[in-house]
N, C-alpha and C. Protein backbone atom coordinates (compact mmCIF):
# COMPACT_ATOMS: atom_id res chain seq x y z
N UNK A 1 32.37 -2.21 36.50
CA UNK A 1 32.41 -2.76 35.17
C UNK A 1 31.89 -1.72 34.18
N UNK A 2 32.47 -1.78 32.83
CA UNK A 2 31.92 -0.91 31.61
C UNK A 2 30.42 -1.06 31.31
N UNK A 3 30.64 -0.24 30.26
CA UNK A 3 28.87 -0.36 29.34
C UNK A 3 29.18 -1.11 28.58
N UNK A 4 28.21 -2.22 28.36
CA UNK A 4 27.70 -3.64 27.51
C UNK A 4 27.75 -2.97 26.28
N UNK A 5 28.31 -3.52 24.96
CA UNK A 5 27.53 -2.82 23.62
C UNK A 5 26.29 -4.27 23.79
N UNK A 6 25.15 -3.87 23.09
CA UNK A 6 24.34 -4.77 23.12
C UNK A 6 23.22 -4.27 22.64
N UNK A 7 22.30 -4.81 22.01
CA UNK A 7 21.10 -4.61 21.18
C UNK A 7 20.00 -3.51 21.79
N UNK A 8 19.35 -2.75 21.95
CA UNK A 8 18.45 -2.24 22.62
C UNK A 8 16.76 -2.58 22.37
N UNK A 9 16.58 -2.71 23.92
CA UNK A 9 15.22 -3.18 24.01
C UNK A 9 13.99 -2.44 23.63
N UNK A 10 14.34 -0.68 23.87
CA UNK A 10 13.49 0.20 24.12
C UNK A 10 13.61 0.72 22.77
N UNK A 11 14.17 1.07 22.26
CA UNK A 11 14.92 1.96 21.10
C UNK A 11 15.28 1.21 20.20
N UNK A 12 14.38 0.67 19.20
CA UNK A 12 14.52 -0.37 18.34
C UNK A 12 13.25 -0.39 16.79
N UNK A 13 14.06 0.13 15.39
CA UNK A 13 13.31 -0.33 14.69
C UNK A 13 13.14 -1.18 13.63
N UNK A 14 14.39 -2.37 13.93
CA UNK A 14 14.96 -3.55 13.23
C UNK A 14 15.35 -4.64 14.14
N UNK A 15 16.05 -4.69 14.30
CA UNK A 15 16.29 -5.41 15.50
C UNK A 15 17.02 -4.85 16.43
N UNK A 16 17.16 -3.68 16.56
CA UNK A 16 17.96 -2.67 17.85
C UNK A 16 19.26 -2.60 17.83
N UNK A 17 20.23 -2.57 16.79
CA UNK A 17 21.62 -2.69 16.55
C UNK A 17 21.80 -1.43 16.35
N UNK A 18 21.20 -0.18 15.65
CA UNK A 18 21.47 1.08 15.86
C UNK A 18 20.99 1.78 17.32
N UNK A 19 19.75 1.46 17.88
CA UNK A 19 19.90 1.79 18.94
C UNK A 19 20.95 1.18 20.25
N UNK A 20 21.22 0.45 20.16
CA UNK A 20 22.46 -0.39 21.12
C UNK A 20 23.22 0.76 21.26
N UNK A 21 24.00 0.25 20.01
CA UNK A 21 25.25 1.52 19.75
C UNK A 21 24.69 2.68 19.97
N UNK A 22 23.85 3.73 19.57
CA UNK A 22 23.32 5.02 20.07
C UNK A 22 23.90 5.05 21.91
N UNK A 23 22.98 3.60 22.22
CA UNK A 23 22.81 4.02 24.25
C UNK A 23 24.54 3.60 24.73
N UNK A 24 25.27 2.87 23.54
CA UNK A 24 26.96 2.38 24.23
C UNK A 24 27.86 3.55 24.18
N UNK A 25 27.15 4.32 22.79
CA UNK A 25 28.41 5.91 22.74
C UNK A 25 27.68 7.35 23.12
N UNK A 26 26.41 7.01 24.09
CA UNK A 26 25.85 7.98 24.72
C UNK A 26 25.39 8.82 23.54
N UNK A 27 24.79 8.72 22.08
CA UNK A 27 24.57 9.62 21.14
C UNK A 27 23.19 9.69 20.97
N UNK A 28 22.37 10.43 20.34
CA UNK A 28 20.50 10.10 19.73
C UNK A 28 20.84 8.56 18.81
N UNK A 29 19.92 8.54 18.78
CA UNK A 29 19.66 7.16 17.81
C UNK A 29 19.66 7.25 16.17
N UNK A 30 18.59 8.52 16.71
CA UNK A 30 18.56 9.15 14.97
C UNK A 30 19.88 9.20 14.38
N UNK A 31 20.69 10.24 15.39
CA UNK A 31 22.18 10.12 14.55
C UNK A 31 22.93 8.82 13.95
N UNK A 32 22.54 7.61 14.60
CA UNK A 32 23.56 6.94 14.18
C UNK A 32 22.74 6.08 13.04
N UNK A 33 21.03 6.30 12.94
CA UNK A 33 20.59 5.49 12.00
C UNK A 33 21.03 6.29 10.92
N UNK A 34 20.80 7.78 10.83
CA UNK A 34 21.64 8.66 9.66
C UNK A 34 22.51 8.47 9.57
N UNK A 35 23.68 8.15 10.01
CA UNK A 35 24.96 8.04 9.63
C UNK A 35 24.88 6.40 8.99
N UNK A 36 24.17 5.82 9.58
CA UNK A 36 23.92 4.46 8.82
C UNK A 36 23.43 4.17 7.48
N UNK A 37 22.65 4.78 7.03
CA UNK A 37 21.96 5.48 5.67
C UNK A 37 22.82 5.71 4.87
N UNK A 38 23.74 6.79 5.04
CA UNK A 38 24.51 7.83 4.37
C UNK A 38 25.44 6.96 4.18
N UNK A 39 26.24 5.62 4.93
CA UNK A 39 26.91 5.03 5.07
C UNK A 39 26.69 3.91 3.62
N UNK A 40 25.35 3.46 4.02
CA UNK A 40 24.84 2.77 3.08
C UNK A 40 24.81 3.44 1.62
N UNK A 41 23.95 4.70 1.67
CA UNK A 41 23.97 5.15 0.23
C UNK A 41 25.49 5.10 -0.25
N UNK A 42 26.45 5.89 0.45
CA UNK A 42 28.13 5.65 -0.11
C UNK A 42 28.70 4.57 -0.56
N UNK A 43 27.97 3.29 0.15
CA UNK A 43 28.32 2.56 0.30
C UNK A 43 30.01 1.84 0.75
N UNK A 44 30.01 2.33 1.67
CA UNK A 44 31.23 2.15 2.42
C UNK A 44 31.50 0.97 3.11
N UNK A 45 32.33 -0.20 2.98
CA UNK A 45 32.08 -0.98 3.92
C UNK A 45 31.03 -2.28 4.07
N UNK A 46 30.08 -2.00 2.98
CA UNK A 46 28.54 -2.64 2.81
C UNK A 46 28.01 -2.54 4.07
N UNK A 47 27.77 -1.25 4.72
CA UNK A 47 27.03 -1.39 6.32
C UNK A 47 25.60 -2.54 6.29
N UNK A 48 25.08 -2.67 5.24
CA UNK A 48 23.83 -3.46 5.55
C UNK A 48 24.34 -5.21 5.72
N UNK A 49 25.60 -5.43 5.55
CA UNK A 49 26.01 -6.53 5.64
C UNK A 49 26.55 -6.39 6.65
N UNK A 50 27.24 -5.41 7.27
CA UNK A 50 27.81 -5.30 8.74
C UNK A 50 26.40 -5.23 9.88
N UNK A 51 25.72 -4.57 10.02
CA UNK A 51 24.56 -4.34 10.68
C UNK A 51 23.68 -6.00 10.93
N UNK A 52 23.35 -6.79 9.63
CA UNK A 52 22.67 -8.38 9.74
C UNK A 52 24.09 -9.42 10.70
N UNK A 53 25.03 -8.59 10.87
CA UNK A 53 26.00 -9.73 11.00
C UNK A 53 26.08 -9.14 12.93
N UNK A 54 25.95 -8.12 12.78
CA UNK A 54 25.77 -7.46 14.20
C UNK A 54 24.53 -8.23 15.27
N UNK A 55 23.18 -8.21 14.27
CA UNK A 55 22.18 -8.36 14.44
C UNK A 55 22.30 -9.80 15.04
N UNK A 56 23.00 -10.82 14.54
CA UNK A 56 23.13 -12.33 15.13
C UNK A 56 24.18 -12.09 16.08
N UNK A 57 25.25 -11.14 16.01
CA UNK A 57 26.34 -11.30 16.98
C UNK A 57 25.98 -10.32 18.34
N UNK A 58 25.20 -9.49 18.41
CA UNK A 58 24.90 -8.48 20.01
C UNK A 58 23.91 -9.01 20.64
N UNK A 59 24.63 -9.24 21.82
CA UNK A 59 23.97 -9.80 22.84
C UNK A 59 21.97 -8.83 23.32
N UNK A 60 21.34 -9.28 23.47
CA UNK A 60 19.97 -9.06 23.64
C UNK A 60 20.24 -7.80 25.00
């Protein structure tokens, strides 16, 4: 069977939705909270509305 996307337990400084994704696409964490930021400042997408909606939908 594949890798789970799913919240991370260890690697977490919100509710673990950037670290999840970090440990599902094998990347640092940092990278993807920066790209999350940068995402946000651009505002692309409204990531902070994608991320709270993540946050109720990834499994623990």
């Amino acid at each position: 069977m594949g890798a789970r996307l799913s919240k991370s337990r260890t690697d977490k400084m919100i509710a673990g939705v950037c670290g999840g994704i970090a440990e599902y696409l094998g990347w640092d964490p940092t990278i993807v909270r920066i790209i999350f930021v940068v995402l946000t400042i651009m505002g692309w997408g409204s990531p902070v509305l994608l991320y709270f909606i993540l946050a109720l939908v990834m499994p623990d």
